[in-house]
N, C-alpha and C. Protein backbone atom coordinates (compact mmCIF):
# COMPACT_ATOMS: atom_id res chain seq x y z
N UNK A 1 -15.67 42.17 -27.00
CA UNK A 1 -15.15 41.79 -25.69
C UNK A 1 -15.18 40.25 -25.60
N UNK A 2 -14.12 39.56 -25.09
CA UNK A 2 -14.06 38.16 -25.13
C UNK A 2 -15.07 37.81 -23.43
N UNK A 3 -15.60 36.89 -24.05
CA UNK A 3 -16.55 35.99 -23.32
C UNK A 3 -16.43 35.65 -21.84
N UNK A 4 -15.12 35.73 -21.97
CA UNK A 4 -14.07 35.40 -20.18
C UNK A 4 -14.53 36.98 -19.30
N UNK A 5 -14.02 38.13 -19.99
CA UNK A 5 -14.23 39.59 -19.57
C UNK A 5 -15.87 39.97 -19.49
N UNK A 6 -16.41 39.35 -20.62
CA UNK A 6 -18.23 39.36 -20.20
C UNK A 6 -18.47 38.75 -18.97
N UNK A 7 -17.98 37.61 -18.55
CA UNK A 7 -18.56 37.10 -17.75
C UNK A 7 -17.96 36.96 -15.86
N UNK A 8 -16.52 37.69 -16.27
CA UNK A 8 -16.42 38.12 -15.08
C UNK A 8 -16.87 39.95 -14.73
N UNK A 9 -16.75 40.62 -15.65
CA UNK A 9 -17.97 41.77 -15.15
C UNK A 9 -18.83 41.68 -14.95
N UNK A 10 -19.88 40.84 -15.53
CA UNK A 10 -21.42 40.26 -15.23
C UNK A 10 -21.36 39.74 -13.58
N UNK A 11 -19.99 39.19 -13.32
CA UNK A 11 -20.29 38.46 -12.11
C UNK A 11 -20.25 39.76 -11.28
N UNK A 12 -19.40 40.75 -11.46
CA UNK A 12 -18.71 42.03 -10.47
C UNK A 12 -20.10 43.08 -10.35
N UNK A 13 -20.65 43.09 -11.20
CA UNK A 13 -21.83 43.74 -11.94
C UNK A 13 -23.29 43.08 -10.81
N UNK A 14 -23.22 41.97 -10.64
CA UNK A 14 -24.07 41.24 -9.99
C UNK A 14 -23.69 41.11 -8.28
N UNK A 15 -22.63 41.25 -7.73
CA UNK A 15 -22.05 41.24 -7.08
C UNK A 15 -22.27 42.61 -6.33
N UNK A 16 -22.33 43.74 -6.58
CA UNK A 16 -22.15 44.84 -6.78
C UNK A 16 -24.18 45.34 -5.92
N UNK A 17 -24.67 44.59 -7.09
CA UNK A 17 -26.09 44.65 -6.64
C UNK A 17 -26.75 44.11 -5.85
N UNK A 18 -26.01 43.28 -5.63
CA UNK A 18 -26.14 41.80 -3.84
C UNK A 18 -25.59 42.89 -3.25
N UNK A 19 -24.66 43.35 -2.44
CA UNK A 19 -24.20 44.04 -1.80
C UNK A 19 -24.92 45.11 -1.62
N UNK A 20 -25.54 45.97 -2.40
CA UNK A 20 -25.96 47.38 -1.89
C UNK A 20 -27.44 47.23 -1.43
N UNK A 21 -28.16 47.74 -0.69
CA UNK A 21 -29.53 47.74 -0.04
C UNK A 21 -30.67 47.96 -1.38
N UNK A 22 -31.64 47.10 -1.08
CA UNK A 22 -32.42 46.65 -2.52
C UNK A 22 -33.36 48.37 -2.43
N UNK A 23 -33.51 48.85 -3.28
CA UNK A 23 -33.98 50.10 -3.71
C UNK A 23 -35.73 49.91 -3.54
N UNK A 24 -36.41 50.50 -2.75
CA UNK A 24 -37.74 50.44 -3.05
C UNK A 24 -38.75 50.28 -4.41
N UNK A 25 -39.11 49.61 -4.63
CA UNK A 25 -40.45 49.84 -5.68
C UNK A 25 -41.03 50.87 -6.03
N UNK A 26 -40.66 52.06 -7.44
CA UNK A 26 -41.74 52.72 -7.48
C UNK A 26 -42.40 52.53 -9.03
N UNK A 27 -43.56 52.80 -9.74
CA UNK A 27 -44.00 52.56 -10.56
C UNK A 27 -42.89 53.31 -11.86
N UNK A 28 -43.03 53.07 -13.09
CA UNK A 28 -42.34 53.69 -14.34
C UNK A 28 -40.94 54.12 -13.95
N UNK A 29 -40.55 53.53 -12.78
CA UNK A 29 -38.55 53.61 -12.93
C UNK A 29 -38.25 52.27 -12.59
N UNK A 30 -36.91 51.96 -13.38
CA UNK A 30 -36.46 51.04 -12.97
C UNK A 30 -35.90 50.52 -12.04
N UNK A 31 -35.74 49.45 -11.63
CA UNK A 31 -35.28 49.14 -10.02
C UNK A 31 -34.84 47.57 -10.36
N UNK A 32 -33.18 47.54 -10.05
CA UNK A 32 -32.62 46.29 -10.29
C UNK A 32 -32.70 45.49 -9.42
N UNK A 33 -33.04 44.28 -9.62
CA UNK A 33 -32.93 43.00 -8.99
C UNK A 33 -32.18 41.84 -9.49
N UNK A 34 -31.94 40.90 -8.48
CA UNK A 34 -31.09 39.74 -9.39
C UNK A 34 -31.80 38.50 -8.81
N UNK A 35 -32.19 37.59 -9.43
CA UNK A 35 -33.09 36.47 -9.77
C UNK A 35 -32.10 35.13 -10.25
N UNK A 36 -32.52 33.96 -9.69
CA UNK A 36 -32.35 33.01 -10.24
C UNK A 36 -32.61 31.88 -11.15
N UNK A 37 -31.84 31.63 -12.32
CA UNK A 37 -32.49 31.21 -14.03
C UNK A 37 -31.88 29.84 -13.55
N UNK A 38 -32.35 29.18 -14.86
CA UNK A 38 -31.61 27.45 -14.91
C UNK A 38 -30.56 28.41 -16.37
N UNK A 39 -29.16 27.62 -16.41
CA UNK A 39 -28.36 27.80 -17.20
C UNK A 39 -28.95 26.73 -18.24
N UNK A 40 -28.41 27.44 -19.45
CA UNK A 40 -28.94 26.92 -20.68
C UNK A 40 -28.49 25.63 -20.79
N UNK A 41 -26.91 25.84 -20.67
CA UNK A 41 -26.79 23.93 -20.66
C UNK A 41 -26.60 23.24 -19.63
N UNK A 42 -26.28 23.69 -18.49
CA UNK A 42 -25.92 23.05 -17.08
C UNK A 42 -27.32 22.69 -16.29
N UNK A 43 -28.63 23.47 -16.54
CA UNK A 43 -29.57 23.67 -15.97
C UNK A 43 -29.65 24.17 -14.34
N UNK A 44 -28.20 24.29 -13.98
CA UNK A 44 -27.60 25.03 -12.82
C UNK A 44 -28.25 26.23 -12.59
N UNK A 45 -28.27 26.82 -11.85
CA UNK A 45 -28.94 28.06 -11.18
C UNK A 45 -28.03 29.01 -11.69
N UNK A 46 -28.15 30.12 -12.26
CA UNK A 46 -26.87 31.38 -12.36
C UNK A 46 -28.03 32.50 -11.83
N UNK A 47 -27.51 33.19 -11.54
CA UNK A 47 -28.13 34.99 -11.22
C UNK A 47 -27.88 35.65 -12.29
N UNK A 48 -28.74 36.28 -12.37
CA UNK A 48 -29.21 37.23 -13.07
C UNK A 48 -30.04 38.66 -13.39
N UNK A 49 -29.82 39.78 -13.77
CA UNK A 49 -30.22 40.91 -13.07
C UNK A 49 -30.98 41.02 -13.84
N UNK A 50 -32.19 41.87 -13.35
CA UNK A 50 -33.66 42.49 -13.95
C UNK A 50 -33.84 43.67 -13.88
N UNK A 51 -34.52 44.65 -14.75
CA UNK A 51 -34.81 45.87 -14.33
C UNK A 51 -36.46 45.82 -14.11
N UNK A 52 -37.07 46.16 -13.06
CA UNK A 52 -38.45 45.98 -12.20
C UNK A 52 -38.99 47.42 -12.71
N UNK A 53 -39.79 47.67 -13.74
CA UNK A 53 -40.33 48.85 -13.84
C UNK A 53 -41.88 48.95 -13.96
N UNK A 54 -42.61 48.30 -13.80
CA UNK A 54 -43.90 48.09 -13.41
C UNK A 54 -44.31 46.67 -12.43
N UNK A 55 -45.17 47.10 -11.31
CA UNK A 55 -45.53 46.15 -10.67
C UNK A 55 -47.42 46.04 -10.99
N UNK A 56 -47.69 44.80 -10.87
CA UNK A 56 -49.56 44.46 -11.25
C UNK A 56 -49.70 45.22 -12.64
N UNK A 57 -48.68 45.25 -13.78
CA UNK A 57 -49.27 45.79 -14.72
C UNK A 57 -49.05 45.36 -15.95
């Protein structure tokens, strides 16, 4: 897949998960979140999604 199509699904993909109501916390399932990184070369902020499957552990 070219790099252009990665990175506008990533955005739709992220987009997608802003929009819907953040899913409660439970232990050993996953639960997506999206977080903010420094870009590798811009050092700019991008979002980015996580899967949350243990909390204090």
């Amino acid at each position: 897949m070219p790099e252009t199509d990665l990175r506008s699904w990533n955005a739709e993909m992220i987009a997608r998960f802003l929009a819907a109501p953040p899913e409660p916390y439970a232990e050993h399932r996953p639960v997506v979140r999206v977080i903010e990184v420094p870009g590798r070369r811009s050092g700019e902020p991008r979002p980015f999604a996580v899967n949350i499957t243990l909390i204090r552990g």
